[in-house]
C-alpha atoms as a PDB file:
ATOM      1  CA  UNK A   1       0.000   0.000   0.000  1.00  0.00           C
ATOM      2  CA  UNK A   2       1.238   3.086  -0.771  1.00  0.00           C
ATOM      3  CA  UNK A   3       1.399   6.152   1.972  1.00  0.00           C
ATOM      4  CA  UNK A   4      -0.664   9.110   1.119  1.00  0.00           C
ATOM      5  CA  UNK A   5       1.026  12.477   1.498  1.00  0.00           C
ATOM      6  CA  UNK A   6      -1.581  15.031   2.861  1.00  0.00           C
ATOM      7  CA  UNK A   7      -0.907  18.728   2.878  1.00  0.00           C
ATOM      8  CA  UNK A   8       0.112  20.440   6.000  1.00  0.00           C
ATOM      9  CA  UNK A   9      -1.804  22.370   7.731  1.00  0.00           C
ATOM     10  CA  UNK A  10      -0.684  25.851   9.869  1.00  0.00           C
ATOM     11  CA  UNK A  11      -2.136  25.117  13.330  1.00  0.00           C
ATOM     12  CA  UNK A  12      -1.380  26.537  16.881  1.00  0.00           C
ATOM     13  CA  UNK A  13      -1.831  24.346  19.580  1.00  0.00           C
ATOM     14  CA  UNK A  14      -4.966  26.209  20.875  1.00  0.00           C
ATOM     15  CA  UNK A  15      -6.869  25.550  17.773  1.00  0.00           C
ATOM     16  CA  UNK A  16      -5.818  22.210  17.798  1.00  0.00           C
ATOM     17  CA  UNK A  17      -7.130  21.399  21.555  1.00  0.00           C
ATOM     18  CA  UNK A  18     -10.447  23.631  20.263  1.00  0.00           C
ATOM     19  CA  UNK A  19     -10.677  21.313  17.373  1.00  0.00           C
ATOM     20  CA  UNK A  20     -10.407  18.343  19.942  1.00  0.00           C
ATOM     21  CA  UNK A  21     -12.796  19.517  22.273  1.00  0.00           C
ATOM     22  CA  UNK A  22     -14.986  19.335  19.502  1.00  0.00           C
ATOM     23  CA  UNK A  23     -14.065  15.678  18.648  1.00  0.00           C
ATOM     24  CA  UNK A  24     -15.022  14.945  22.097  1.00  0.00           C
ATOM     25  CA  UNK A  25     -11.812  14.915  24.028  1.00  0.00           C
ATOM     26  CA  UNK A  26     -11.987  16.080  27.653  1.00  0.00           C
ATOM     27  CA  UNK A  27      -8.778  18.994  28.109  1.00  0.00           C
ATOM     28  CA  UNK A  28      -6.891  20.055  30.910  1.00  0.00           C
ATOM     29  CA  UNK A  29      -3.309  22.295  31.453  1.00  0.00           C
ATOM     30  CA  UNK A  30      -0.823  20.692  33.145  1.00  0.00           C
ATOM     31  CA  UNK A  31       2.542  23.200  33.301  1.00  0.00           C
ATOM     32  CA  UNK A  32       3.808  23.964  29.721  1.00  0.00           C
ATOM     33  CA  UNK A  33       1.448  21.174  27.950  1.00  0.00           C
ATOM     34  CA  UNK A  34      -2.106  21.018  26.938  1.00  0.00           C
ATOM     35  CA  UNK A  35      -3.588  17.230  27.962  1.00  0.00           C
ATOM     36  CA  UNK A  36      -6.149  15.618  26.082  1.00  0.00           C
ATOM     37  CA  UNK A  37      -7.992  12.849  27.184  1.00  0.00           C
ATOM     38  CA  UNK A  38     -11.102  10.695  25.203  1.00  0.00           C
ATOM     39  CA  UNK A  39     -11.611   7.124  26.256  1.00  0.00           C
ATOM     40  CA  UNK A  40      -7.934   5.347  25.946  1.00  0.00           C
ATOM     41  CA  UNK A  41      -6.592   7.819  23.757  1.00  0.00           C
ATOM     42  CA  UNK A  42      -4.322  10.995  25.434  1.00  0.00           C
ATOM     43  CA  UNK A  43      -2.939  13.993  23.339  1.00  0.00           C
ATOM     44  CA  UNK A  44      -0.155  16.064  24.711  1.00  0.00           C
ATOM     45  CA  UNK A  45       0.045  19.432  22.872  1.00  0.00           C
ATOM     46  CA  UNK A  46       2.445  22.118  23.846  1.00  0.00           C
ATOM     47  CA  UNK A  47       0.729  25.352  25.707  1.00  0.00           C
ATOM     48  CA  UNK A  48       1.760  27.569  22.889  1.00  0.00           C
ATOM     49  CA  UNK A  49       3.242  27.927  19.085  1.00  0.00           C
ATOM     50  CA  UNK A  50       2.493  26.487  16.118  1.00  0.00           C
ATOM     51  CA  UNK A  51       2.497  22.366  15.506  1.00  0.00           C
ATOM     52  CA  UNK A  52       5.374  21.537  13.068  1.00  0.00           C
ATOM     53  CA  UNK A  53       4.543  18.584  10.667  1.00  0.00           C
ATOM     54  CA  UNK A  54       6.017  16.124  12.420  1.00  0.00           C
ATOM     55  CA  UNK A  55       3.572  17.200  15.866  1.00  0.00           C
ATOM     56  CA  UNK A  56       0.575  17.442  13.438  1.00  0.00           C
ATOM     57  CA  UNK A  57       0.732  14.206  12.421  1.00  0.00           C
ATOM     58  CA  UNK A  58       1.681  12.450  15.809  1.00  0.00           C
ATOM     59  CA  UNK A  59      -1.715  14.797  16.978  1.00  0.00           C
ATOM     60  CA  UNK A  60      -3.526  12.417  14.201  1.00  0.00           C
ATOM     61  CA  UNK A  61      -2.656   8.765  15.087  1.00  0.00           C
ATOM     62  CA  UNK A  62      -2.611   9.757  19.263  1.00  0.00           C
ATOM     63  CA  UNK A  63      -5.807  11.447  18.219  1.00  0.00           C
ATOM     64  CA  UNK A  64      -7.528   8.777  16.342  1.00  0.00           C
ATOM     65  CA  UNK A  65      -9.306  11.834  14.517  1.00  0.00           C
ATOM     66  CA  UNK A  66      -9.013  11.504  10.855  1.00  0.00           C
ATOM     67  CA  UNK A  67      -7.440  14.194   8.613  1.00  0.00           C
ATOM     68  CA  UNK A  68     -10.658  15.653   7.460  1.00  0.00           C
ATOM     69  CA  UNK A  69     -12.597  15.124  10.545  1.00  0.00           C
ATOM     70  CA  UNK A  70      -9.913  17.133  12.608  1.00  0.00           C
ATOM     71  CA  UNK A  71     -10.672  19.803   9.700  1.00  0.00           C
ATOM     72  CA  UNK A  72     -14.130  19.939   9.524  1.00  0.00           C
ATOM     73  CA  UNK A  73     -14.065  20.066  13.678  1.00  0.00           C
ATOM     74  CA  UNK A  74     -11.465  23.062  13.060  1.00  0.00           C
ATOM     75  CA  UNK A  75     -13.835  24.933  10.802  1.00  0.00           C
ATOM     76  CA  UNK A  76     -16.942  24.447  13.109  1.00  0.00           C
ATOM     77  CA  UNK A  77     -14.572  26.321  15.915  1.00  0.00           C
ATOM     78  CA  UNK A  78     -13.669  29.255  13.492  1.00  0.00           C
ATOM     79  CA  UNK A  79     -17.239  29.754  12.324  1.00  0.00           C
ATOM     80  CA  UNK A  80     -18.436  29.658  16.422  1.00  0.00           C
ATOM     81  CA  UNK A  81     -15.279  31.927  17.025  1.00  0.00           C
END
């Protein structure tokens, strides 16, 4: 099978946790990281910045969300925002 590059996406660690709070995670700060809890599956997201590639897509298989579901969950926070 072959891997299936998708395009990276600018996002700051606060829109990401917003976007997972949507998803249905449960969030909480602990020090310098944002903690993200649903069920078995825990993100850790740095308090601030902008996710690099590499965080993105470690925030998409810890997540379980799906590419476009993470998106679409994005967008519905922007449009409430």
């Amino acid at each position: 099978m072959r891997a299936v590059t998708l395009p990276f996406v600018a996002l700051s660690a606060e829109e990401a946790a917003c976007a997972l709070r949507r998803a249905g995670f449960q969030a909480r700060n602990a020090g310098d990281r944002i903690v993200l809890e649903r069920g078995h599956r825990i993100v850790e997201l740095p308090a601030t910045g902008v996710l690099d590639p590499d965080a993105f897509r470690a925030l998409l298989r810890a997540s379980g969300v799906g590419y476009v579901k993470l998106l679409d969950s994005l967008a519905t926070t922007q449009e409430e925002g």
